[in-house]
Protein backbone atom coordinates (compact mmCIF):
# COMPACT_ATOMS: atom_id res chain seq x y z
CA UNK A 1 -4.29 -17.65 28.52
CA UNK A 2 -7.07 -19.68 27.24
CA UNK A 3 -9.05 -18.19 24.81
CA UNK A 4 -12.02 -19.96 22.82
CA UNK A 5 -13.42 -17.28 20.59
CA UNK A 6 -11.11 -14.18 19.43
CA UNK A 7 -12.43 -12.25 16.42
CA UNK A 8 -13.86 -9.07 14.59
CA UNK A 9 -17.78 -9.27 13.48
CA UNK A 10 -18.21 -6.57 10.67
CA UNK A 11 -21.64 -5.59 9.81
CA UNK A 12 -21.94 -4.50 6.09
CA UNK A 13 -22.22 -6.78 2.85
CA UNK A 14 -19.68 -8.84 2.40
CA UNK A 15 -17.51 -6.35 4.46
CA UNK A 16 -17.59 -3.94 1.90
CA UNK A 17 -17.76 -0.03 2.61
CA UNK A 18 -17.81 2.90 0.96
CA UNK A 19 -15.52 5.67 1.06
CA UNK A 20 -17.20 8.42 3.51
CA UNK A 21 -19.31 5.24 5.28
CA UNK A 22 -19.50 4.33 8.96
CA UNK A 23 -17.37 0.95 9.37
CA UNK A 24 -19.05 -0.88 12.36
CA UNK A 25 -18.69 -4.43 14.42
CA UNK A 26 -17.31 -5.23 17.62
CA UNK A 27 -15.01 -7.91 19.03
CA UNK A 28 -16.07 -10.75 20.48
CA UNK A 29 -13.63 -12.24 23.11
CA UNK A 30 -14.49 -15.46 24.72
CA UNK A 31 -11.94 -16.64 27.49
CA UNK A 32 -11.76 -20.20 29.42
CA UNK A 33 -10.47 -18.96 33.19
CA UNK A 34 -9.28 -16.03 34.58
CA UNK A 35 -6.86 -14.27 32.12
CA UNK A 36 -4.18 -11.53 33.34
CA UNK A 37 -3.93 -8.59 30.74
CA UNK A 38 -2.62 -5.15 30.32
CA UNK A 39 -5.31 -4.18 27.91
CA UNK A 40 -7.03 -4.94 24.90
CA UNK A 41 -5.78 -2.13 21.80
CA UNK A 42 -7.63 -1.87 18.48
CA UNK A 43 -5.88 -0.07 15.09
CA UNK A 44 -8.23 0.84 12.28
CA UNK A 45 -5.45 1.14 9.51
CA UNK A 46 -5.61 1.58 5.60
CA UNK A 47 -2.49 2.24 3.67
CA UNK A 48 -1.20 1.59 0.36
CA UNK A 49 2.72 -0.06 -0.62
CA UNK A 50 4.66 -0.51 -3.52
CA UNK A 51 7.56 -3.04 -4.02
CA UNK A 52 9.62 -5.16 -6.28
CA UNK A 53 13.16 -5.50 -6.74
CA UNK A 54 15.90 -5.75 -9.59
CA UNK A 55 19.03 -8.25 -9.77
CA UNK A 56 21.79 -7.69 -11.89
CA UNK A 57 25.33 -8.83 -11.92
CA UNK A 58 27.83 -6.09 -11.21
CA UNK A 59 31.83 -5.79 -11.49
CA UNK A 60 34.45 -7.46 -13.52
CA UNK A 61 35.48 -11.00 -14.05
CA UNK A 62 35.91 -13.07 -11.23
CA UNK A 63 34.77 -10.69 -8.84
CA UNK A 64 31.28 -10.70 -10.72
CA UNK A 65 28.78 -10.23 -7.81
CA UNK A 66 24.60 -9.97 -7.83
CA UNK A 67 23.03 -6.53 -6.82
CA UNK A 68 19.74 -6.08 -5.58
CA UNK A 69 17.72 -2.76 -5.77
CA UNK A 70 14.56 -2.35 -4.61
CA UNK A 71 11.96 0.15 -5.33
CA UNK A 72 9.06 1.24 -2.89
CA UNK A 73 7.04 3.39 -1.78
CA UNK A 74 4.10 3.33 1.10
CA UNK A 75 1.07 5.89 1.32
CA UNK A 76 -0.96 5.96 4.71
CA UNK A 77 -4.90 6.88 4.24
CA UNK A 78 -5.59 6.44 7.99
CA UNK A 79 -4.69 4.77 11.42
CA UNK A 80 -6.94 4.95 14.23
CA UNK A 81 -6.02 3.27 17.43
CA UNK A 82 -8.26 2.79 20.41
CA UNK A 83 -8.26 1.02 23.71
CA UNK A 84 -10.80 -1.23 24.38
CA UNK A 85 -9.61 -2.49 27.77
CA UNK A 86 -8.20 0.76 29.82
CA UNK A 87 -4.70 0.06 31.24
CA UNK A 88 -5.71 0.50 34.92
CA UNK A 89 -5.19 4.42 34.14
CA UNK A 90 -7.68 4.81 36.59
CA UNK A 91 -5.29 4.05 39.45
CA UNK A 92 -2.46 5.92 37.79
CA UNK A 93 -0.74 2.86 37.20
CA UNK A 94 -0.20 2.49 33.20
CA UNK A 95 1.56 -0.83 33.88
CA UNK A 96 -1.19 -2.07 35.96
CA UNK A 97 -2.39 -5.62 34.87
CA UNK A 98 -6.15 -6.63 34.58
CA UNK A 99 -7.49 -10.16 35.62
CA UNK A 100 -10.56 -10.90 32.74
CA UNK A 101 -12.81 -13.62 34.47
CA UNK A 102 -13.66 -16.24 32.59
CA UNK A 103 -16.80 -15.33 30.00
CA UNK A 104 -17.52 -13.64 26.75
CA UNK A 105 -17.09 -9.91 26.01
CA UNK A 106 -18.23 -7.92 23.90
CA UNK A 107 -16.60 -4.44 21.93
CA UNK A 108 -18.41 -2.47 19.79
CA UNK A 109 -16.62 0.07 17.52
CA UNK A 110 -17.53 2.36 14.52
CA UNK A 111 -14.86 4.20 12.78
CA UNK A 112 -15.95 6.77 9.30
CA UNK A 113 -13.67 5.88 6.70
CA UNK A 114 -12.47 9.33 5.01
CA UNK A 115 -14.08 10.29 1.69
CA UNK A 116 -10.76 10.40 -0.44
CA UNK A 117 -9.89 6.62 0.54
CA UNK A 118 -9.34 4.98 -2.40
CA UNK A 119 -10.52 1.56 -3.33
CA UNK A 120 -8.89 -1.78 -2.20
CA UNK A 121 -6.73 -3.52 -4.75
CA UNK A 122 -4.31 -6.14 -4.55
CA UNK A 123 -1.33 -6.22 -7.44
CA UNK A 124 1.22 -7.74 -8.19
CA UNK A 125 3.54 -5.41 -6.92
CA UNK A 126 1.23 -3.23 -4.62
CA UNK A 127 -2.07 -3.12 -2.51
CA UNK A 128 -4.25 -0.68 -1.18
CA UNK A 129 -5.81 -2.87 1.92
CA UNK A 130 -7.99 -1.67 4.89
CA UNK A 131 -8.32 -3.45 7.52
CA UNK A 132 -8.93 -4.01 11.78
CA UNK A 133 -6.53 -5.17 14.23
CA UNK A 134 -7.56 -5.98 17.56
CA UNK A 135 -4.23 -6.84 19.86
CA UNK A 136 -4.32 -8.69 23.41
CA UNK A 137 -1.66 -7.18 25.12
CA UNK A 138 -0.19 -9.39 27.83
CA UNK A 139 2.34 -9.25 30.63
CA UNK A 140 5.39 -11.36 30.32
CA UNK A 141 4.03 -13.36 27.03
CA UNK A 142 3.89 -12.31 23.57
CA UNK A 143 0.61 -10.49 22.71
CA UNK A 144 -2.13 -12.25 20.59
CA UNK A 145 -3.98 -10.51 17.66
CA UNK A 146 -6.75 -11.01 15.15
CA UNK A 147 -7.07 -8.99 12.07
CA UNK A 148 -10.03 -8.47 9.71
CA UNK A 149 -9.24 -7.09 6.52
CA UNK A 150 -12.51 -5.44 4.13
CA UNK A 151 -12.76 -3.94 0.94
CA UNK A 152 -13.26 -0.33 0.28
CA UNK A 153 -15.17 1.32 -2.80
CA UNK A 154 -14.30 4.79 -3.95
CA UNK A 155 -17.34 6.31 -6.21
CA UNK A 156 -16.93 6.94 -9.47
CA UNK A 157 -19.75 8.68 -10.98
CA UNK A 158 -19.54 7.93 -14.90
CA UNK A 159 -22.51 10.73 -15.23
CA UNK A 160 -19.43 13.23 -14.09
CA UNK A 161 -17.13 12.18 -16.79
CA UNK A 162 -18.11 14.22 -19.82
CA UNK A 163 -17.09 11.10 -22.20
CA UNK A 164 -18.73 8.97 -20.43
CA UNK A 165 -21.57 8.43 -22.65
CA UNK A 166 -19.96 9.49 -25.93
CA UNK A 167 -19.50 7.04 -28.75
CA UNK A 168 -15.89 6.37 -29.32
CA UNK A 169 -14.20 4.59 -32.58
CA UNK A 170 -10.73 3.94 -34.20
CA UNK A 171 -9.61 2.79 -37.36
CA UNK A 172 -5.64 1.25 -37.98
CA UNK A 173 -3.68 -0.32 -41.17
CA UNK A 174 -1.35 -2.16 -41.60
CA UNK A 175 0.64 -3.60 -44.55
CA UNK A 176 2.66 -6.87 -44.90
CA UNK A 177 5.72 -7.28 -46.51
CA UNK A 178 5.79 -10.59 -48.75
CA UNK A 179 10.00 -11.34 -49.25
CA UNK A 180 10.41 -8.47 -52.31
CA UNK A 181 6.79 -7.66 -52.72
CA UNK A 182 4.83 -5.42 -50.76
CA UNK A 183 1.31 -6.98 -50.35
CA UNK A 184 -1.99 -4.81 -49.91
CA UNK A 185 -2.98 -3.62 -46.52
CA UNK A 186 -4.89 -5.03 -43.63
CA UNK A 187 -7.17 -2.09 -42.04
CA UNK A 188 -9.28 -2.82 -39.28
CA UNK A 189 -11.89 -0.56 -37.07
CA UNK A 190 -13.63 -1.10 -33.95
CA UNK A 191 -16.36 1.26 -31.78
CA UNK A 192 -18.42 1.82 -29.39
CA UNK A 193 -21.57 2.99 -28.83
CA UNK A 194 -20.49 4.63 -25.10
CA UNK A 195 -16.99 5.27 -23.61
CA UNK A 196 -18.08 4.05 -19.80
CA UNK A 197 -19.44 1.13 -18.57
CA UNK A 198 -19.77 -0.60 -15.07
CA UNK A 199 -18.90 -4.03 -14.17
CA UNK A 200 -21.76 -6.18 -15.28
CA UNK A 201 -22.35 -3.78 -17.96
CA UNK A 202 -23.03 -5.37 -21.34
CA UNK A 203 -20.18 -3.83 -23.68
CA UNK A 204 -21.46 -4.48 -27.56
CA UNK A 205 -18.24 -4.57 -29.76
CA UNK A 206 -18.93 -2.93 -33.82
CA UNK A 207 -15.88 -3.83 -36.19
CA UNK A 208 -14.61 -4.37 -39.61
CA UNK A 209 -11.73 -6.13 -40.91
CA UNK A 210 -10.60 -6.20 -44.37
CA UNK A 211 -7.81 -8.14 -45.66
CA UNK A 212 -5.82 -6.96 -48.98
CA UNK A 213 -3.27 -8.55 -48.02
CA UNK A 214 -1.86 -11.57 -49.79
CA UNK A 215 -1.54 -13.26 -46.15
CA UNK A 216 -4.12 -15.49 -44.48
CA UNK A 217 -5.78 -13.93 -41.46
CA UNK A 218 -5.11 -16.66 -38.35
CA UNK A 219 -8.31 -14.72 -36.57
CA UNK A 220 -9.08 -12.07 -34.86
CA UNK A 221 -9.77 -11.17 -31.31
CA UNK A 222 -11.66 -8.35 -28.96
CA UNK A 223 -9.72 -8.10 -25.42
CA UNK A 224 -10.31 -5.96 -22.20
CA UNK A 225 -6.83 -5.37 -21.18
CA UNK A 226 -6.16 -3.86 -17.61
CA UNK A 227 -3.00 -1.93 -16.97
CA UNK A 228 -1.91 -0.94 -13.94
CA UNK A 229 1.76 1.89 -13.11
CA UNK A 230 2.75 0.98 -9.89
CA UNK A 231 4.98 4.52 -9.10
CA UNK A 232 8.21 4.70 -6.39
CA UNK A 233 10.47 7.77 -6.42
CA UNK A 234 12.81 6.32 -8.37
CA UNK A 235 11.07 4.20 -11.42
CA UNK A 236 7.47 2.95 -12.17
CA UNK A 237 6.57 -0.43 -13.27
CA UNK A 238 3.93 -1.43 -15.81
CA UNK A 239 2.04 -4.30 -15.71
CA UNK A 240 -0.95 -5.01 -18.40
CA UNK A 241 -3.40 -8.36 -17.79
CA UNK A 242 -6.19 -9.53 -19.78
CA UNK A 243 -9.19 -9.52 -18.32
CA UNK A 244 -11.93 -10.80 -20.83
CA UNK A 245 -11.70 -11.82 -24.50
CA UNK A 246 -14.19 -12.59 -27.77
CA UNK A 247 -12.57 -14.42 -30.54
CA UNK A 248 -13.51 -14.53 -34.51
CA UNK A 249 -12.10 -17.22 -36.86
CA UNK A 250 -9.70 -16.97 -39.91
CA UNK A 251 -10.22 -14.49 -42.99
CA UNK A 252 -8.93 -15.57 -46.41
CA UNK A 253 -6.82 -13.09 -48.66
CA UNK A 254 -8.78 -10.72 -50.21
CA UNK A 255 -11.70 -11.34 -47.55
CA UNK A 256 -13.82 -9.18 -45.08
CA UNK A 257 -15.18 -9.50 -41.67
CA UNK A 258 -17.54 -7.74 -39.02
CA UNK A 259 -18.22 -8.04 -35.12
CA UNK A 260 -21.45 -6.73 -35.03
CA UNK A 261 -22.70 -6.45 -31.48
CA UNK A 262 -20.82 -8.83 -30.16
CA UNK A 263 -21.55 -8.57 -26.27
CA UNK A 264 -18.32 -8.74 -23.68
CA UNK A 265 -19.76 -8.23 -20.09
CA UNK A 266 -17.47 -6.29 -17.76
CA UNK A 267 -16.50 -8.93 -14.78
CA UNK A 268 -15.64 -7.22 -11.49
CA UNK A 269 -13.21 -4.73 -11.29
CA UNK A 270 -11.39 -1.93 -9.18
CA UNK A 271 -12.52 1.49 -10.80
CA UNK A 272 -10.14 3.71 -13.38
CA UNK A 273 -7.80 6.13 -12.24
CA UNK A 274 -7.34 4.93 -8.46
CA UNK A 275 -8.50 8.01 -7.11
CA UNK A 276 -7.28 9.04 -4.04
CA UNK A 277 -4.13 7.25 -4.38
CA UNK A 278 -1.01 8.83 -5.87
CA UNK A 279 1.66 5.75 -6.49
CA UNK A 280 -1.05 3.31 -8.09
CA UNK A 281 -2.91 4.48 -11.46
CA UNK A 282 -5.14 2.00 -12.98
CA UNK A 283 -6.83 2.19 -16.94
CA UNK A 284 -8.45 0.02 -19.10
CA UNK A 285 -8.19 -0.64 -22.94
CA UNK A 286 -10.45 -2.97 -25.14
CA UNK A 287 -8.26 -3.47 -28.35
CA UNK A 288 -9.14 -5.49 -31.67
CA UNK A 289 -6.21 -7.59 -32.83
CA UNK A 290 -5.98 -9.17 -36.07
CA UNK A 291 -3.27 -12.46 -36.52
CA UNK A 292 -1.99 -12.23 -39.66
CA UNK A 293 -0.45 -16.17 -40.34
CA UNK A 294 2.90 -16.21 -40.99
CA UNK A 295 5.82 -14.14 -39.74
CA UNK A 296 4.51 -10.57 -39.29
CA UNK A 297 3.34 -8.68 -35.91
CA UNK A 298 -0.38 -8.92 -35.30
CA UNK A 299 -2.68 -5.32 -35.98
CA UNK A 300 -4.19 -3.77 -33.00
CA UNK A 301 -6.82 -1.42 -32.71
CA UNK A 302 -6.65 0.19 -29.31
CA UNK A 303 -9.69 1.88 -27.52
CA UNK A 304 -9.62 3.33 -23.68
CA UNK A 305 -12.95 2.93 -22.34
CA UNK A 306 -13.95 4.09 -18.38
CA UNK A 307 -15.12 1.71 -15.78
CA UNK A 308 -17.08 3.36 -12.79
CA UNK A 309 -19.08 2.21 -9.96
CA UNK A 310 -22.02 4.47 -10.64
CA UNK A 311 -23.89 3.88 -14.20
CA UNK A 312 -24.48 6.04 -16.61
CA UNK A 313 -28.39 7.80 -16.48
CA UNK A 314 -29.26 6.76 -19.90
CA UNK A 315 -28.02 3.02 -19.28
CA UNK A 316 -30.30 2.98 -16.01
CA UNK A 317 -33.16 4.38 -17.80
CA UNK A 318 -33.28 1.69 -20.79
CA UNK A 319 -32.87 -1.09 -17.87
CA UNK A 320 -35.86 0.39 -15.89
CA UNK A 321 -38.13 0.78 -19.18
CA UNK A 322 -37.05 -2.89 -19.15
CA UNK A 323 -37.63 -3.74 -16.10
CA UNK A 324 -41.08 -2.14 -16.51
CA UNK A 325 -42.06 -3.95 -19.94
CA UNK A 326 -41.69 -6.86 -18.22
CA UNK A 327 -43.54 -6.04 -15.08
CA UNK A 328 -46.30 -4.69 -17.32
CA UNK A 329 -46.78 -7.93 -18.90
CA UNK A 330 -47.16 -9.70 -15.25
CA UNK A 331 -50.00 -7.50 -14.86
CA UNK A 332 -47.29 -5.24 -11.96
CA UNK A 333 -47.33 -1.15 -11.86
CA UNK A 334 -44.04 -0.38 -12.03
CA UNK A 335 -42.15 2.77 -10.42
CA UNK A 336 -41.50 5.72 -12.33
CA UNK A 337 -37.91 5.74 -14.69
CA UNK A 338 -36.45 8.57 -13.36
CA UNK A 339 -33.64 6.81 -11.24
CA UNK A 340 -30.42 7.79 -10.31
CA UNK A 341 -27.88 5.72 -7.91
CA UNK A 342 -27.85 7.17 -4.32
CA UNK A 343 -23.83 7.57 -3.61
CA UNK A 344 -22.88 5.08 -0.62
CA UNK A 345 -26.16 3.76 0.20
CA UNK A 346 -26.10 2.17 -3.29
CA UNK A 347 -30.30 2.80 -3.25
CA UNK A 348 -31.86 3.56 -6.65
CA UNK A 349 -33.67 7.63 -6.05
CA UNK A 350 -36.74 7.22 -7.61
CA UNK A 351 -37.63 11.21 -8.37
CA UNK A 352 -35.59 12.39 -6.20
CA UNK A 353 -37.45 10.37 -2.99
CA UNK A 354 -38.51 7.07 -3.09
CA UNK A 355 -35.70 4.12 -2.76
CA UNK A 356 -35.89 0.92 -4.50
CA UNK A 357 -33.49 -1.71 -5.17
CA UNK A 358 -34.45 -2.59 -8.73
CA UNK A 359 -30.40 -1.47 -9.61
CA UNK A 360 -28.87 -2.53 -6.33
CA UNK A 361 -25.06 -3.94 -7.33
CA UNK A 362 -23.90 -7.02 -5.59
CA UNK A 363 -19.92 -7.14 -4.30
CA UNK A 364 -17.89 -9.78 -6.01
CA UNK A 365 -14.09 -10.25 -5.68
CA UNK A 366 -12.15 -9.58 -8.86
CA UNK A 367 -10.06 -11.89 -11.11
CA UNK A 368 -7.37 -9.89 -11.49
CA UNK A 369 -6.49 -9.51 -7.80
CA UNK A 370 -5.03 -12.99 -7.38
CA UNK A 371 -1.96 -11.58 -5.65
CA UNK A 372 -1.39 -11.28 -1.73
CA UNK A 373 1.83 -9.28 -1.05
CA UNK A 374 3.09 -9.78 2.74
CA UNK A 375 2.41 -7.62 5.00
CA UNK A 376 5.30 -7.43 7.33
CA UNK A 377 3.28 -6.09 10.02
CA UNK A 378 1.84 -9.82 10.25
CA UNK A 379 3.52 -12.15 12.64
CA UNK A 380 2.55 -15.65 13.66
CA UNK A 381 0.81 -14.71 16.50
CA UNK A 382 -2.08 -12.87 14.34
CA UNK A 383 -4.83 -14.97 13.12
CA UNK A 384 -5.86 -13.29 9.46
CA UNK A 385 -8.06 -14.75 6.84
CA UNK A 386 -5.60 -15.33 3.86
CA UNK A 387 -8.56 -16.06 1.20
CA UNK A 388 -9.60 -12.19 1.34
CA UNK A 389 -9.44 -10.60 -2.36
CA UNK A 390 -10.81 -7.44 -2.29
CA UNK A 391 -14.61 -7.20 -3.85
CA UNK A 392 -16.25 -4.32 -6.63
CA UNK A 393 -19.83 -3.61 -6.86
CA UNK A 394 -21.52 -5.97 -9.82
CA UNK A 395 -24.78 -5.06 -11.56
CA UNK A 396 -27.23 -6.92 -13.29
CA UNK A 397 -27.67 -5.59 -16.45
CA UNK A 398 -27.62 -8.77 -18.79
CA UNK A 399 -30.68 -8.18 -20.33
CA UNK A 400 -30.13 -4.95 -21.91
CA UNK A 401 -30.19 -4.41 -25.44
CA UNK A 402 -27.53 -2.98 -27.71
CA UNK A 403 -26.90 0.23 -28.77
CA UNK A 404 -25.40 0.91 -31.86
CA UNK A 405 -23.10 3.43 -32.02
CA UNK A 406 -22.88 6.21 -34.48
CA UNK A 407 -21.33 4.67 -37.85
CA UNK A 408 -18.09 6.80 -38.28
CA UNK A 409 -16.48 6.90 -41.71
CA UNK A 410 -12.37 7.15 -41.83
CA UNK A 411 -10.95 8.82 -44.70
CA UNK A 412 -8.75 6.78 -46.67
């Protein structure tokens, strides 16, 4: 079989759906000469797996040998399988081979991905992937197949969390131990002025550090750490990554310090919780640490923020009023405020009606997902694209301007 063009044209940006859309694209097969085939079978598939394993050395002595355990555990969301080239059932004949002439073909399919589909996510010991497989089946030879793998965005609606939009804020000590004499503490404090945030979201970091300590502070640091549980039925494994960071320089003994709006933009990533999928759970910290120099463990100030894919109403408000200030000095009407995001159409409502795309989110593949488990589904007679990292929804919101959050005062 000679085949010239073999693969799977999605229609969508940047392949990315989400969860309750219509996926749609068709196949294109292009063949040189007259091909003999049994049919031509497409699987619409999206599952999630979990895997790693554990050595240790077992028994006594000599007879010392390794073990390996491994832990996993697989979740299936869908698998939809269709033939696009009929078997010759209409003969009765299932084993009936086709002759293809030479020529291009064309196979259009749609497929609605279910509403509780989580979004994609690649791990380092787990994925959630989606993706199409389109298989030539052929007598007497091994069959040929293409797969397309695209990203999948479950909603999460920040206006549905009630502490979404609630100002959150933490205070920690800590005290230093100088050989026989117990120094004066190190306290620290960090807030925000809102507890959820979308990627591309401006996130303005308020802080304090004091240092009554007799130590030198090193520095301190702001970091957006991202932990993910990956869950089998025997053990769960933990793995936290850092996924931005702001950095202050040293405080002397007996010195003070504040971060006062410092501005850490969200990058792209997979929304909290995972929803929709049981043996992945995904949350996100932003956490103050202060380096004390010398040999003591740093202080962190831990705070769990929210990251959704749908903004909060007041944060799409102050970017429209924005937007319009601006628009009003060009000598432009602008469009009423009132927006809200429309769910999968990603539209911005304007009163309930009208549809702009002032807000509209671009899709950009994540940082953190720089791992590609195997799939041992994949052989080498399927031709995949092994750059895909799944992509997030983005937004624009750069040029918003802080708000403060509520000053909270910690009794001592």
């Amino acid at each position: 079989m000679k085949v010239k063009t073999f693969e799977i044209v999605l229609t969508g940006p940047e392949h990315v759906y989400f969860s309750g859309q219509v996926l749609q694209g068709h196949v294109i097969l292009e063949l040189e000469k007259d091909t003999k085939v049994k049919g031509i079978r497409m699987v619409i598939r999206g599952k999630a797996f979990v895997h790693w394993s554990e050595q240790s050395m077992r028994g006594p002595g000599e007879s010392r040998f390794k073990s390996i355990r491994h832990h996993s555990a697989t979740e299936e969301y869908f698998d939809f399988s269709q033939q696009l080239l009929s078997k010759g059932a209409e003969s009765g004949h299932q084993e009936e081979k086709r002759v293809l002439e030479a020529g291009q073909y064309t196979y259009p399919f749609q497929f609605r991905i279910p509403t509780t589909a989580p979004s994609s996510f690649e791990g380092q010991y787990g994925f959630i992937r989606y993706w199409v497989k389109v298989t030539i089946e052929r007598p007497w030879k091994g069959d040929k197949s293409v797969k397309k793998l695209f990203s999948v965005i479950c909603p999460v609606d920040l206006n549905r969390e009630p502490t979404a939009s609630e100002p959150i804020s933490r205070e920690k000590e800590k005290r230093l131990c100088c050989l026989c004499c117990v120094s004066g503490p190190i306290r620290a404090s960090v807030r925000l002025a809102q507890k959820g945030y979308v990627p591309g979201e401006p996130l303005y970091v308020y802080g304090d550090v004091t240092n009554h300590s007799r130590r030198k502070i090193g520095g301190t640091s702001v970091e957006l750490l991202m932990t993910t549980i990956f869950h089998t039925p025997t053990k769960s494994r933990t793995v936290t990554q850092q996924v931005a960071r702001l950095h202050h320089g040293s405080l002397p003994s007996g010195g003070s310090a504040s971060w006062d709006g410092d501005q850490l933009v969200l990058p792209p990533l997979p929304p909290s919780y995972m929803i929709g999928c049981s043996i992945m759970t995904i949350k996100y910290t932003l956490e103050l640490r202060v380096f004390p120099v010398g040999p003591a463990f740093e202080l962190a100030v831990p705070l769990e923020i929210l990251v959704g894919t749908v903004p909060i109403r007041t944060t799409l408000d102050r970017y429209v009023d924005l937007q319009q200030q601006h628009q009003h000095n060009n000598s432009y009407i602008a469009p009423p405020p009132h927006v809200t995001v429309g769910g999968a159409s990603n539209d911005v409502i304007v009163n309930g009606f009208r549809r702009i795309n002032i807000i509209s989110p671009s899709f950009i593949p994540s940082s953190t997902s720089c791992f590609h488990l195997h799939d041992d589904e994949d052989d080498a007679r399927t031709t995949l694209d092994n750059s895909y990292s799944p992509r997030y929804a983005h937004f624009n919101f750069h040029a918003l301007p802080p708000r403060r959050p509520q000053l909270v005062r910690f009794a001592m």
